[in-house]
Structure formats: C-alpha cells, structure tokens
PDB file of N, CA and C in Angstrom:
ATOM      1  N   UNK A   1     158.194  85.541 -92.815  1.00  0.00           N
ATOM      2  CA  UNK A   1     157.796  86.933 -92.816  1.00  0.00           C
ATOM      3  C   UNK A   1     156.962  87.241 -91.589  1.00  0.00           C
ATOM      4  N   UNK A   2     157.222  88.209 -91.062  1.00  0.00           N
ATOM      5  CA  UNK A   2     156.739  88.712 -90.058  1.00  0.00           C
ATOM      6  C   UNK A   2     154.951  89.167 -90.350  1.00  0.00           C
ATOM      7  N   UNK A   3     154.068  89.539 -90.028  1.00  0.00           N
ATOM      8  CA  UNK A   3     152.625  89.595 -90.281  1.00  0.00           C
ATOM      9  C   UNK A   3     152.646  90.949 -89.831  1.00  0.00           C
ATOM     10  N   UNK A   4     153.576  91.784 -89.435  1.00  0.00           N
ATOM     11  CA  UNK A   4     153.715  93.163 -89.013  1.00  0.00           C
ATOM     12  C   UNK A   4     152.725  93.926 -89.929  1.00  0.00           C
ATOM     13  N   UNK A   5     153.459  93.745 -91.501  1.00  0.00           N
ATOM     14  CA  UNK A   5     152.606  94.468 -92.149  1.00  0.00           C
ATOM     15  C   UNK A   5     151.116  94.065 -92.572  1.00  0.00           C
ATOM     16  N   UNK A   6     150.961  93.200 -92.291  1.00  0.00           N
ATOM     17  CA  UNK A   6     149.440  92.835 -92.838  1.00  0.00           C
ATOM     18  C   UNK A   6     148.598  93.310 -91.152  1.00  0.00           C
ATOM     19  N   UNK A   7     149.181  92.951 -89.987  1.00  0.00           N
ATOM     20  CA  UNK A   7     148.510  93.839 -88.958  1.00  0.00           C
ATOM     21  C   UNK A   7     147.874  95.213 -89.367  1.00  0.00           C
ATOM     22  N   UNK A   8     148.973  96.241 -89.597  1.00  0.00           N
ATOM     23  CA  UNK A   8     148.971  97.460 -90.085  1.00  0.00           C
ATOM     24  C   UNK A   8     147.987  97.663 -91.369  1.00  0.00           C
ATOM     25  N   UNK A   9     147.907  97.229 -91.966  1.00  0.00           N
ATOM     26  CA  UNK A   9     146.612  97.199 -93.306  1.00  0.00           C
ATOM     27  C   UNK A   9     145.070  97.091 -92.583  1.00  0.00           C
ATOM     28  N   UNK A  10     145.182  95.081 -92.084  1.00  0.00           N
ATOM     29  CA  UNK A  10     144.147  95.583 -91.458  1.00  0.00           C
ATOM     30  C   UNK A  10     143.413  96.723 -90.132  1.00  0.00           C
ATOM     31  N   UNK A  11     144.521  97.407 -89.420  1.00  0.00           N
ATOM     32  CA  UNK A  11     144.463  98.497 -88.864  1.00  0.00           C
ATOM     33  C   UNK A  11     143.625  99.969 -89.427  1.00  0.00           C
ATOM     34  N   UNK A  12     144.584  99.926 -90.502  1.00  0.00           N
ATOM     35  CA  UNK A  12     143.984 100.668 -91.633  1.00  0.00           C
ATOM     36  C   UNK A  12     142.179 100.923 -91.545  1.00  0.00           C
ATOM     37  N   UNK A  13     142.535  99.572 -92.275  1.00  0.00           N
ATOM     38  CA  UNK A  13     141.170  99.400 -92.446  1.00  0.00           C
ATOM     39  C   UNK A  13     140.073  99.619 -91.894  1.00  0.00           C
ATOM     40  N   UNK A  14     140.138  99.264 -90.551  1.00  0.00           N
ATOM     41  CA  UNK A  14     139.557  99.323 -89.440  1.00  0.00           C
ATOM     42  C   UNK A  14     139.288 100.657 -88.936  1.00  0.00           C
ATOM     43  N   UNK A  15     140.230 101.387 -89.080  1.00  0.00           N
ATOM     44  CA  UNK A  15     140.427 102.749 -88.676  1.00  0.00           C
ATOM     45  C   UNK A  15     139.434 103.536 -89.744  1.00  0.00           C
ATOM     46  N   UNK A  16     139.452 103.310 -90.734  1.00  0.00           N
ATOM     47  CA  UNK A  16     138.605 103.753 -91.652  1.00  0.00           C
ATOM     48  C   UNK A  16     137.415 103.643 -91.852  1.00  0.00           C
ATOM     49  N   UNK A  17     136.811 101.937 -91.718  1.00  0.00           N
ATOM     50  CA  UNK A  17     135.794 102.561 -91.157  1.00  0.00           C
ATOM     51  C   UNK A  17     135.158 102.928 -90.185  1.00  0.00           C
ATOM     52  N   UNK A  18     135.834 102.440 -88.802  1.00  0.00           N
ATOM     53  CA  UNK A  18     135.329 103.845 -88.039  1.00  0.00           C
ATOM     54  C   UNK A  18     134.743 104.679 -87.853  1.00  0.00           C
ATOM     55  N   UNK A  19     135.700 105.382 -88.996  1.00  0.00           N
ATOM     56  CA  UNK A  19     135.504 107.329 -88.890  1.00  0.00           C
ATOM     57  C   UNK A  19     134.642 107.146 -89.918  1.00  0.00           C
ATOM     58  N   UNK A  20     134.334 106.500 -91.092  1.00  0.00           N
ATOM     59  CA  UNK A  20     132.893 106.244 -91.922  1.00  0.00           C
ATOM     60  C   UNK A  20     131.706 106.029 -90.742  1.00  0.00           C
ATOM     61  N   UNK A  21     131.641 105.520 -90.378  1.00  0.00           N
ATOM     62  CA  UNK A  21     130.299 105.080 -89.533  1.00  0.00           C
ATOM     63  C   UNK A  21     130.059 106.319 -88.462  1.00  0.00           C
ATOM     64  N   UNK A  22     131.220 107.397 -88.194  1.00  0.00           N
ATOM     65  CA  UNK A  22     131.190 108.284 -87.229  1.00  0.00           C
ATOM     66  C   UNK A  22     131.496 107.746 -86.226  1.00  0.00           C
ATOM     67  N   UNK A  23     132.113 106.583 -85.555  1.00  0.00           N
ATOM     68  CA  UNK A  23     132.212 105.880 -84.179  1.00  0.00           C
ATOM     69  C   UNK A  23     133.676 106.663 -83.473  1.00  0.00           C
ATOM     70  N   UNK A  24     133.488 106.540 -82.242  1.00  0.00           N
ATOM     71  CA  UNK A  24     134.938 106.599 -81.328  1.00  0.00           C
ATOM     72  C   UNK A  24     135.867 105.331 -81.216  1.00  0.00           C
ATOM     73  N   UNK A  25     136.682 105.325 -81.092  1.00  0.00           N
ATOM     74  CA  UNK A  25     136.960 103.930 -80.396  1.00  0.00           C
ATOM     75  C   UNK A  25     136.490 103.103 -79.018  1.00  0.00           C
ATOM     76  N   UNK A  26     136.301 103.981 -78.197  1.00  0.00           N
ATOM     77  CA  UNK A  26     135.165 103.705 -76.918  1.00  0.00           C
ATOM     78  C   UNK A  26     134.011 103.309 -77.312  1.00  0.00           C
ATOM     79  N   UNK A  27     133.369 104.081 -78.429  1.00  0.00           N
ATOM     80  CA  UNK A  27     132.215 103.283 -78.557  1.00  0.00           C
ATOM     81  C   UNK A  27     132.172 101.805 -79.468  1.00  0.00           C
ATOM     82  N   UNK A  28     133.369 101.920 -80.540  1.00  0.00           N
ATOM     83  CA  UNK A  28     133.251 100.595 -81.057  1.00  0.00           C
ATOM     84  C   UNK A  28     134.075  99.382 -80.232  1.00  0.00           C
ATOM     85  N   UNK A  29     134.346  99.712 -79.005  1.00  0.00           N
ATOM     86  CA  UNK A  29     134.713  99.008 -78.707  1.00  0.00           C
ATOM     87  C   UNK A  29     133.505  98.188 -77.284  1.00  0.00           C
ATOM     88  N   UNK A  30     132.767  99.222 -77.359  1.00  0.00           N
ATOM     89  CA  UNK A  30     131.512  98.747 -76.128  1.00  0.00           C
ATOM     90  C   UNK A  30     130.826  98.108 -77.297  1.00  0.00           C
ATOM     91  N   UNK A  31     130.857  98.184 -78.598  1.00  0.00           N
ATOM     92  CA  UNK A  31     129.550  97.100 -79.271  1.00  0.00           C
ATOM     93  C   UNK A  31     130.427  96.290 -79.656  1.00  0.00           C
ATOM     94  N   UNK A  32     132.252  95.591 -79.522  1.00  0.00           N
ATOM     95  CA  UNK A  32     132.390  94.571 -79.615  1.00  0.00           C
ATOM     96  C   UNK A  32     133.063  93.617 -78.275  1.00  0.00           C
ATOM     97  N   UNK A  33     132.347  95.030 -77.213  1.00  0.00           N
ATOM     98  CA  UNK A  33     132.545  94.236 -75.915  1.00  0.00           C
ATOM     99  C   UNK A  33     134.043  93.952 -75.816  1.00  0.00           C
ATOM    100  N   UNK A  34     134.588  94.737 -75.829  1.00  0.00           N
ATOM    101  CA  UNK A  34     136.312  94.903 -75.231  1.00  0.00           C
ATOM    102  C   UNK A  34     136.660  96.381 -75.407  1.00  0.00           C
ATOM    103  N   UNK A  35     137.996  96.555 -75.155  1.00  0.00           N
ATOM    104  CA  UNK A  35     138.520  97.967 -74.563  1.00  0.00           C
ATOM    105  C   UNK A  35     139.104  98.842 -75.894  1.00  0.00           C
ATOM    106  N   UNK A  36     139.443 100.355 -75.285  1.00  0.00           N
ATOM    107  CA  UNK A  36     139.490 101.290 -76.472  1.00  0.00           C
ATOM    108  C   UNK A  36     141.227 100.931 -76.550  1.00  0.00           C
ATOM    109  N   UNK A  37     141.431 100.131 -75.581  1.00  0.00           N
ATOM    110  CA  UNK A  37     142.919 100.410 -76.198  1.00  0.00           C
ATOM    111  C   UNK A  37     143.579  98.889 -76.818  1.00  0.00           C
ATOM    112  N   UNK A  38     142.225  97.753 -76.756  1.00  0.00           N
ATOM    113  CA  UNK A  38     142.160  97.046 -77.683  1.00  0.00           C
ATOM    114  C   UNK A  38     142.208  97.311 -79.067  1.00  0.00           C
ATOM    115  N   UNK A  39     141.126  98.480 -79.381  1.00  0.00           N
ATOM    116  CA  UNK A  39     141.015  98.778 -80.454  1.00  0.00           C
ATOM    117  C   UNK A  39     141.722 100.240 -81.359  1.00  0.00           C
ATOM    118  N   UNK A  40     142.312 100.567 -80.439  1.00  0.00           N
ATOM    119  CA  UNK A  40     143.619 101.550 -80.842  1.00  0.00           C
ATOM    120  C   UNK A  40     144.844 100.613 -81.178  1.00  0.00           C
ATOM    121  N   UNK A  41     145.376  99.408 -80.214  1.00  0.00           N
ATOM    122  CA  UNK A  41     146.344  98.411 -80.647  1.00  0.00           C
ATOM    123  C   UNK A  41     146.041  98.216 -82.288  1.00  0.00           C
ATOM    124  N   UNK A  42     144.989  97.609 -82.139  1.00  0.00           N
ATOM    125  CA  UNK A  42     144.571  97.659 -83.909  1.00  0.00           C
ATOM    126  C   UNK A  42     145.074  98.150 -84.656  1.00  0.00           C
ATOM    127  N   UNK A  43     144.499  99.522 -84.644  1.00  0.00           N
ATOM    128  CA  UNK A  43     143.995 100.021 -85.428  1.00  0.00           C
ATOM    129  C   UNK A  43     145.759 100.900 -86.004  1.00  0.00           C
ATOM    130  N   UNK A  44     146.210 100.743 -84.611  1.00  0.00           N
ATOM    131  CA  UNK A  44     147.991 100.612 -85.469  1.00  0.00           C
ATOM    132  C   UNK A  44     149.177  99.509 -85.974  1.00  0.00           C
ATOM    133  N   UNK A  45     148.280  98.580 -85.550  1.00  0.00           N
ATOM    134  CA  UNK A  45     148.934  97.706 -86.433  1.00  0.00           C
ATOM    135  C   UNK A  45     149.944  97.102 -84.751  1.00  0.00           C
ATOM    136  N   UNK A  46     149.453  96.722 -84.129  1.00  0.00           N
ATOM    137  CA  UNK A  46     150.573  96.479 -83.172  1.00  0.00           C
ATOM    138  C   UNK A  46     149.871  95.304 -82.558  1.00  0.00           C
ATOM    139  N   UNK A  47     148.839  94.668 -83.357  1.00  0.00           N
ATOM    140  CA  UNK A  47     148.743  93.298 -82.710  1.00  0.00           C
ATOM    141  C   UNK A  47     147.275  93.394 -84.041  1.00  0.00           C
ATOM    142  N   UNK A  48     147.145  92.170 -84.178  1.00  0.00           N
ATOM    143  CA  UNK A  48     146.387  90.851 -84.803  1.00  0.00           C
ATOM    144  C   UNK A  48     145.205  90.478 -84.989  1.00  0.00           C
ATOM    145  N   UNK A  49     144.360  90.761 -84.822  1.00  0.00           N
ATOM    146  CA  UNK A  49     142.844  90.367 -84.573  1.00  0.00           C
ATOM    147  C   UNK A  49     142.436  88.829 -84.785  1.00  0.00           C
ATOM    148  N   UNK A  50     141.936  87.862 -84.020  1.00  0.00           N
ATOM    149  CA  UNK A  50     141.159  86.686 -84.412  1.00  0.00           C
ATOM    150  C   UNK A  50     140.969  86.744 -85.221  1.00  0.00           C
ATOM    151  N   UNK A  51     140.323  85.673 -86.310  1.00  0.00           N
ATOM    152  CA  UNK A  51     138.956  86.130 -87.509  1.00  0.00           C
ATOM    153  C   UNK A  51     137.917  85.962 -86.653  1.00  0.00           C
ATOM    154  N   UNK A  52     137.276  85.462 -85.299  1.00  0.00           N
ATOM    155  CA  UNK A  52     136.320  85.785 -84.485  1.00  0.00           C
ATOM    156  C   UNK A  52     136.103  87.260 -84.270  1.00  0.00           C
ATOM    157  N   UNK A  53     137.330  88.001 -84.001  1.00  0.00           N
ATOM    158  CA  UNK A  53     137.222  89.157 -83.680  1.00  0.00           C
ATOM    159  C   UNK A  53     136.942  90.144 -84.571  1.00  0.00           C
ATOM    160  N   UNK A  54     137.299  89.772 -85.958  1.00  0.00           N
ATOM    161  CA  UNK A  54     137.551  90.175 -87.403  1.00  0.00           C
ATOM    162  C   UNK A  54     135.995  90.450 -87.290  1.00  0.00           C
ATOM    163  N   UNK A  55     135.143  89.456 -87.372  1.00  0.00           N
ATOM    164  CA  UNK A  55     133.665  89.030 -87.431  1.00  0.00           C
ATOM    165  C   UNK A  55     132.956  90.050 -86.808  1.00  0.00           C
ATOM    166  N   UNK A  56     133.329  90.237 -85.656  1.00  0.00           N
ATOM    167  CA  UNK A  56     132.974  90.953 -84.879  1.00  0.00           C
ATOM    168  C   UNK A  56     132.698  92.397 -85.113  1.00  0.00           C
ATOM    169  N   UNK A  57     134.179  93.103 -85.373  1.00  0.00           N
ATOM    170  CA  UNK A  57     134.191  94.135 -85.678  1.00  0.00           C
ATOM    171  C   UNK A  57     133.391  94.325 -87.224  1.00  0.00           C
ATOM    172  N   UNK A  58     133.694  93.893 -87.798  1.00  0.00           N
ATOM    173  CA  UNK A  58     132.758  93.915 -88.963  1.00  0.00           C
ATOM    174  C   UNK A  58     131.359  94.175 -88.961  1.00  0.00           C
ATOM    175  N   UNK A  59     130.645  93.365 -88.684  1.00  0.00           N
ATOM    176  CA  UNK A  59     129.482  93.554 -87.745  1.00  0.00           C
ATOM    177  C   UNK A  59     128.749  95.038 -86.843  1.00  0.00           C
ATOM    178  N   UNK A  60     129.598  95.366 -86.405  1.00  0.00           N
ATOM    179  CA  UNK A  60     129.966  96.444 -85.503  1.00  0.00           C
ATOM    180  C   UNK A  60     130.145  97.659 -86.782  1.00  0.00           C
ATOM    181  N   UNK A  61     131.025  97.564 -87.310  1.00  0.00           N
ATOM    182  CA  UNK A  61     131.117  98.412 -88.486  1.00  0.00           C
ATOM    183  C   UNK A  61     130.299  98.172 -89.654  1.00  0.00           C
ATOM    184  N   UNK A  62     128.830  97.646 -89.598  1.00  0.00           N
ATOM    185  CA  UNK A  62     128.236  96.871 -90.514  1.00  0.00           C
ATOM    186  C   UNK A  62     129.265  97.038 -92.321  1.00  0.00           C
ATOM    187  N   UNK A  63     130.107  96.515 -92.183  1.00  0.00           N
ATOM    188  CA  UNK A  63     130.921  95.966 -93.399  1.00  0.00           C
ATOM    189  C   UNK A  63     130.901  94.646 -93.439  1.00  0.00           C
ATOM    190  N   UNK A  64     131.118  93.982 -94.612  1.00  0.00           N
ATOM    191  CA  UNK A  64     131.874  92.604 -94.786  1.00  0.00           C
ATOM    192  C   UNK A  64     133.210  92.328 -94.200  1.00  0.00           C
ATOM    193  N   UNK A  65     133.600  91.518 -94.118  1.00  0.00           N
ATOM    194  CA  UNK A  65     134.408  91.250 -93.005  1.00  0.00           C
ATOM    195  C   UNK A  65     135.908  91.470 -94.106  1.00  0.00           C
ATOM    196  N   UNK A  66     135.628  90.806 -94.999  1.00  0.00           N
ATOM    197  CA  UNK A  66     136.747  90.839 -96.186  1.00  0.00           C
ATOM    198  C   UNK A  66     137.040  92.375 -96.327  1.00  0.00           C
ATOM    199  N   UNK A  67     136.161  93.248 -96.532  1.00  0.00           N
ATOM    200  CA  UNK A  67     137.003  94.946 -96.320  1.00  0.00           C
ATOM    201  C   UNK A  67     137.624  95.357 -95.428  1.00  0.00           C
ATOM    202  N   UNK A  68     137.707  94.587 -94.229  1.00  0.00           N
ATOM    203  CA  UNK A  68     138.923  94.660 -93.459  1.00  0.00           C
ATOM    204  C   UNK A  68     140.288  93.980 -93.605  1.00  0.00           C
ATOM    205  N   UNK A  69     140.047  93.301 -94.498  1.00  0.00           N
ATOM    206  CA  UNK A  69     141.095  92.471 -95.211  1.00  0.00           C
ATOM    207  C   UNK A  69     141.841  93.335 -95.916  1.00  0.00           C
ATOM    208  N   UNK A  70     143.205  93.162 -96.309  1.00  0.00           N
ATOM    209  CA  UNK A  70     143.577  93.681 -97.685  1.00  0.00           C
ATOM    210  C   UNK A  70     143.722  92.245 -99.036  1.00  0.00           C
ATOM    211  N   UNK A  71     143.132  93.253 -99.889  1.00  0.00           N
ATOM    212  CA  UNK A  71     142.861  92.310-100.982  1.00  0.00           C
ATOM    213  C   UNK A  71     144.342  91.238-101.548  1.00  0.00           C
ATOM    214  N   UNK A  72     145.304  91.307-100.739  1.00  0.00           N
ATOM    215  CA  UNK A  72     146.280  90.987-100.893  1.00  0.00           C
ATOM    216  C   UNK A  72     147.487  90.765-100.067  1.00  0.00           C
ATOM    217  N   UNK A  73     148.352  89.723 -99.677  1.00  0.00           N
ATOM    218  CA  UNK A  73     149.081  90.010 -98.394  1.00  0.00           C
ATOM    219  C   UNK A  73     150.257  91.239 -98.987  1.00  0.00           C
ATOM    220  N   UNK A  74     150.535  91.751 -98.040  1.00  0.00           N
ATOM    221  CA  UNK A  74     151.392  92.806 -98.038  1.00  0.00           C
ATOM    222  C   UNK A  74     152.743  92.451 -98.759  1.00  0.00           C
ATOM    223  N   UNK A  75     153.609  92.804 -99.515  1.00  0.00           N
ATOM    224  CA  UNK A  75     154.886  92.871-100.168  1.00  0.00           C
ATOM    225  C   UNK A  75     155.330  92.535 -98.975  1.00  0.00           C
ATOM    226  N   UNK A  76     156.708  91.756 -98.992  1.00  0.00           N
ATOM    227  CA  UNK A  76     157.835  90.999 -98.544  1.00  0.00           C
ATOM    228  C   UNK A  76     159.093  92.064 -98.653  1.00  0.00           C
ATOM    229  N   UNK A  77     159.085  92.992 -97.471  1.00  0.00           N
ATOM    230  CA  UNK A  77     160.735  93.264 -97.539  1.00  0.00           C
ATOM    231  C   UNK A  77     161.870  93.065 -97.803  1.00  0.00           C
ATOM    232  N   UNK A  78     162.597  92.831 -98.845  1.00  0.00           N
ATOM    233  CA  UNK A  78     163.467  92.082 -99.645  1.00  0.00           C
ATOM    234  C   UNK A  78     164.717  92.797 -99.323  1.00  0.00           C
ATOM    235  N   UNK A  79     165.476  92.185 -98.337  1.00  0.00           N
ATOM    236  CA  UNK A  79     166.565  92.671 -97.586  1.00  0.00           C
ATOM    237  C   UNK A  79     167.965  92.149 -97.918  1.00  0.00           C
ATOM    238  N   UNK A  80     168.069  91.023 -99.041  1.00  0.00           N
ATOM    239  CA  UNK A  80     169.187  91.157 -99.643  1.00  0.00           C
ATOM    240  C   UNK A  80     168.914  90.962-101.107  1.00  0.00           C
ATOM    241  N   UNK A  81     170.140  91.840-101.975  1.00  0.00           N
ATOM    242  CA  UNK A  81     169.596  91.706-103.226  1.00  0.00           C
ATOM    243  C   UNK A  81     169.217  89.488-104.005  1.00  0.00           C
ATOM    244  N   UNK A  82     168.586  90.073-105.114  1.00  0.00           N
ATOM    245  CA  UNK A  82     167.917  88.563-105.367  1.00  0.00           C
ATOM    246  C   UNK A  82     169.288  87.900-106.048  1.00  0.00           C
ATOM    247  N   UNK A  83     170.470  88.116-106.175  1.00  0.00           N
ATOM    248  CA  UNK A  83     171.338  87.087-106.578  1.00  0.00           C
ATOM    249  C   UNK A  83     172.332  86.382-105.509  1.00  0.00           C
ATOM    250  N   UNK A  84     171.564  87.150-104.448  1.00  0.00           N
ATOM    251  CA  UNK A  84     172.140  86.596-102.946  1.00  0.00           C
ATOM    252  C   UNK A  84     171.491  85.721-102.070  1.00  0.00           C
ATOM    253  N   UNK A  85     170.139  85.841-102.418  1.00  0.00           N
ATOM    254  CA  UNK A  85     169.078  85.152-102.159  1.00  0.00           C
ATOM    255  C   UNK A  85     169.087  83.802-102.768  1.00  0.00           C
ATOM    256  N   UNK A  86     169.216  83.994-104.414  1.00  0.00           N
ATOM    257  CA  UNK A  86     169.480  82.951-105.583  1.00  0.00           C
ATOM    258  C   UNK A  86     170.669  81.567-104.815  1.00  0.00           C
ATOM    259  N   UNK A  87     171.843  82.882-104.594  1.00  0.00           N
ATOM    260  CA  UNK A  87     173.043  82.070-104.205  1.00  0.00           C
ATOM    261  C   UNK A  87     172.693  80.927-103.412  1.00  0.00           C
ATOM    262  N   UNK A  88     172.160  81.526-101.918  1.00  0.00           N
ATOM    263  CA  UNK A  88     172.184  80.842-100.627  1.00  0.00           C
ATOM    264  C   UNK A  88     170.465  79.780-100.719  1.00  0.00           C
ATOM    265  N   UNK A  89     170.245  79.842-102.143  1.00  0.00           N
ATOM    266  CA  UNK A  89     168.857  79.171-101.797  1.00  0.00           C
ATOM    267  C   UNK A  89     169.273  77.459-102.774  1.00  0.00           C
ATOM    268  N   UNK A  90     170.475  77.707-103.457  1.00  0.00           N
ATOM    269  CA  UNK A  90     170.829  76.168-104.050  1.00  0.00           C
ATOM    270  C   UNK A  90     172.099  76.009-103.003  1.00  0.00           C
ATOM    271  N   UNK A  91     172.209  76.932-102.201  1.00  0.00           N
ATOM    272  CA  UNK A  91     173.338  75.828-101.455  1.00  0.00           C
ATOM    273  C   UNK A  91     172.791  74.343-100.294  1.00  0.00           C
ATOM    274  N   UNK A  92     173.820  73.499-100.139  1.00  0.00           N
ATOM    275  CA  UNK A  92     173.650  72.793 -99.008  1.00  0.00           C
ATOM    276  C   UNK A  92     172.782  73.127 -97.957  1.00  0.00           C
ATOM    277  N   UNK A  93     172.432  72.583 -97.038  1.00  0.00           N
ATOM    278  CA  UNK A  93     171.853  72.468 -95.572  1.00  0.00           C
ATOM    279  C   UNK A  93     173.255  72.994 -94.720  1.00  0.00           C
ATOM    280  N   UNK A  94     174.367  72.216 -94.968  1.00  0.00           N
ATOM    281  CA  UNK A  94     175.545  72.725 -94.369  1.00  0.00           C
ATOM    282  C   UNK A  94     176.232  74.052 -94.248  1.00  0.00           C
ATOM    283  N   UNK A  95     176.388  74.684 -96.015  1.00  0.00           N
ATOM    284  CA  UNK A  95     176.376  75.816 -96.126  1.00  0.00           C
ATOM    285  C   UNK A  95     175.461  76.651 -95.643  1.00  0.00           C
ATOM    286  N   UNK A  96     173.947  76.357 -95.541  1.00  0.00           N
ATOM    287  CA  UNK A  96     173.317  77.339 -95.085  1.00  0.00           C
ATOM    288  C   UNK A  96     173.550  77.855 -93.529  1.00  0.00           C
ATOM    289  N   UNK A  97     173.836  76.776 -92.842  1.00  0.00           N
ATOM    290  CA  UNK A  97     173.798  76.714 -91.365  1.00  0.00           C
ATOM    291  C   UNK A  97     175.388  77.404 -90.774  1.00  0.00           C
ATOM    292  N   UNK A  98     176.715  77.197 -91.719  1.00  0.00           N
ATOM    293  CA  UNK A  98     178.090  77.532 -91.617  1.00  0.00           C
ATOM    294  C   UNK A  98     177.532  79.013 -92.025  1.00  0.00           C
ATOM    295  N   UNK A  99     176.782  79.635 -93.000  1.00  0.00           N
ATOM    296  CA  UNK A  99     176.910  80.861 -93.529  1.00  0.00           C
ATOM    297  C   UNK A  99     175.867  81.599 -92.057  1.00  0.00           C
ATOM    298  N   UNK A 100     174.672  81.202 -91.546  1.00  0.00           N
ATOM    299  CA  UNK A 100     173.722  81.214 -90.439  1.00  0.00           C
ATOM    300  C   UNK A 100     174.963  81.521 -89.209  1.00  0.00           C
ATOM    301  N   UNK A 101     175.834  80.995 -88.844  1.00  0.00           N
ATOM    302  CA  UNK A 101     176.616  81.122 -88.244  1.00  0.00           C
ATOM    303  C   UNK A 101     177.870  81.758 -88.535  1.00  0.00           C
ATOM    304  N   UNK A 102     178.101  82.019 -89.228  1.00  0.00           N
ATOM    305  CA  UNK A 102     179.180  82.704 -89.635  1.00  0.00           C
ATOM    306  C   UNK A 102     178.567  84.437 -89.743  1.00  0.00           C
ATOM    307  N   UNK A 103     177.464  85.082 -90.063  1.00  0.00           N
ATOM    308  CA  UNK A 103     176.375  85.782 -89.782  1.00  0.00           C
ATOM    309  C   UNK A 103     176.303  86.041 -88.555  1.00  0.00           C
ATOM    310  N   UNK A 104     175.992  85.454 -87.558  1.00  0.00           N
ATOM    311  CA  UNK A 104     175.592  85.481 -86.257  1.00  0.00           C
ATOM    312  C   UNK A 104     177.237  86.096 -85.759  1.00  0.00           C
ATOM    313  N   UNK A 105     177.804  85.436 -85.772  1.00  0.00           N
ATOM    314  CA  UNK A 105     179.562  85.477 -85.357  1.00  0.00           C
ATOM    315  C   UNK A 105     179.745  86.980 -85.682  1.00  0.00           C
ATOM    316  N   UNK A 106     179.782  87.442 -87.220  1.00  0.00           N
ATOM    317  CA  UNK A 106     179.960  88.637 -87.815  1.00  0.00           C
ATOM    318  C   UNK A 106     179.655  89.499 -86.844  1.00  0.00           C
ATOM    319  N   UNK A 107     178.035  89.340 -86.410  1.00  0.00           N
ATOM    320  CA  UNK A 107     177.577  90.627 -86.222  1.00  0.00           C
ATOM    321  C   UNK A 107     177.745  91.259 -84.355  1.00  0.00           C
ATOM    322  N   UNK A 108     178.491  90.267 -84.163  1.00  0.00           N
ATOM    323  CA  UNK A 108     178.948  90.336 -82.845  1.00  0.00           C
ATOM    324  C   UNK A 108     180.136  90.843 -82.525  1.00  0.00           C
ATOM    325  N   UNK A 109     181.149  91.069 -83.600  1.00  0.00           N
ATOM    326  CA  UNK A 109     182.067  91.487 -83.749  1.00  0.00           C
ATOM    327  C   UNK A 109     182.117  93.508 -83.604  1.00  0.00           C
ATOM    328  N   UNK A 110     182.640  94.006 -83.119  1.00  0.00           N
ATOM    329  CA  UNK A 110     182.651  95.385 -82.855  1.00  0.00           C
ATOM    330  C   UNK A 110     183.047  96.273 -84.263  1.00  0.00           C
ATOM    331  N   UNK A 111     182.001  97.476 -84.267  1.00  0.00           N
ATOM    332  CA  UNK A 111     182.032  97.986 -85.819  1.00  0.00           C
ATOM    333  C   UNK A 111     183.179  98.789 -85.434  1.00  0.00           C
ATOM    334  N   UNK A 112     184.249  98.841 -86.785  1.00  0.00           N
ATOM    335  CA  UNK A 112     185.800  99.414 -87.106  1.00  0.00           C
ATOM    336  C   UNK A 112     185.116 101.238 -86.753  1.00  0.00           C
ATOM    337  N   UNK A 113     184.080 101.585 -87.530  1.00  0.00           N
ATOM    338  CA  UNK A 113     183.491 102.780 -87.459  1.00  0.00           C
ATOM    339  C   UNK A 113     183.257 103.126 -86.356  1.00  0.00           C
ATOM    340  N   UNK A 114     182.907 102.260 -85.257  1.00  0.00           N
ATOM    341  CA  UNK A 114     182.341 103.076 -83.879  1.00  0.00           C
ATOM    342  C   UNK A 114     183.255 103.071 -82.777  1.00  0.00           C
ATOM    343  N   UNK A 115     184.428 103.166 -83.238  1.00  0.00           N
ATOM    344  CA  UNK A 115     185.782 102.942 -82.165  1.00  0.00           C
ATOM    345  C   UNK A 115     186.388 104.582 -82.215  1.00  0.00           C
TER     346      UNK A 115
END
C-alpha cells in the first residue's frame, strides 16, 4: 500500500492545527526552521514528514505529536473484488507470476474501444 493516504491525514491534521493556533505557513515554518512550501507539501499530503519532523511541528503547534497522527492507518483501496483476491492468494508462486505477466502483457495490448 502506498502511504499516499496516511500522508494526506497527517496533512490534515497539520493544517488544522495551524489555523487553531492562528499561524501562516511562513510563520510555522520559521519556528520549525524550514520553508512554507515545505509545509504546504504537507499539509496536502504530497510528501511524508520524519517523526523528527513530526516532533517538531508538534512542538511548534504546542500539540502532542500523536494528534497529528490519525488514530488509525487509513483504509486500503480494495481494487479487485475479495473473491479475486481469495482466488490469486492460494495460488502457486508460478501462477502468481504467469497471471503478473499475463496482466502486464494485457494491458499493453490496444483498447478495441479507442480505435
């Protein structure tokens, strides 16, 4: 799973309190000593924070560091239904890698629709 969405939460978060404390991003970003467009990346979710940095901002936002957390990792995009999932999760190593490739092959193939 990608950490896309748990970026974006703690973004959230971040963003929130913020605008609780009344701060800019220029300014919370001069009391954790880096840039506003460090902390705009954030605060949309388009990159990651350390837990050094986590610390930091916290601090900065006098919060606990865990309320920038979400109390939970984010739901798992579930992109094929679960009896397909089921299927391909007792098959072989072989099957998985023939079906991995056979996938790859597929999708290289030109769509009938866009001709």
């Amino acid at each position: 799973m990608q950490d896309v969405e748990l970026y974006i939460e703690i973004g959230k978060n971040v963003r929130r309190r913020r605008k609780e404390q009344i701060l800019t991003q220029e300014a919370l970003a001069e009391s954790v000593e880096s840039s506003s467009q460090y902390i705009s990346r954030i605060e949309r979710g388009q990159v990651g924070p350390s837990l050094e940095f986590l610390y930091k901002l916290a601090t900065a936002l006098d919060c606990p560091v865990y309320s920038l957390i979400p109390a939970s990792y984010p739901a798992k995009t579930q992109y094929f239904p679960a009896e397909v999932t089921y299927r391909i999760s007792s098959c072989s190593e072989w099957k998985k890698q023939f079906l991995t490739d056979y996938i790859s092959w597929f999708l290289q193939q030109p769509d009938p629709s866009e001709k």
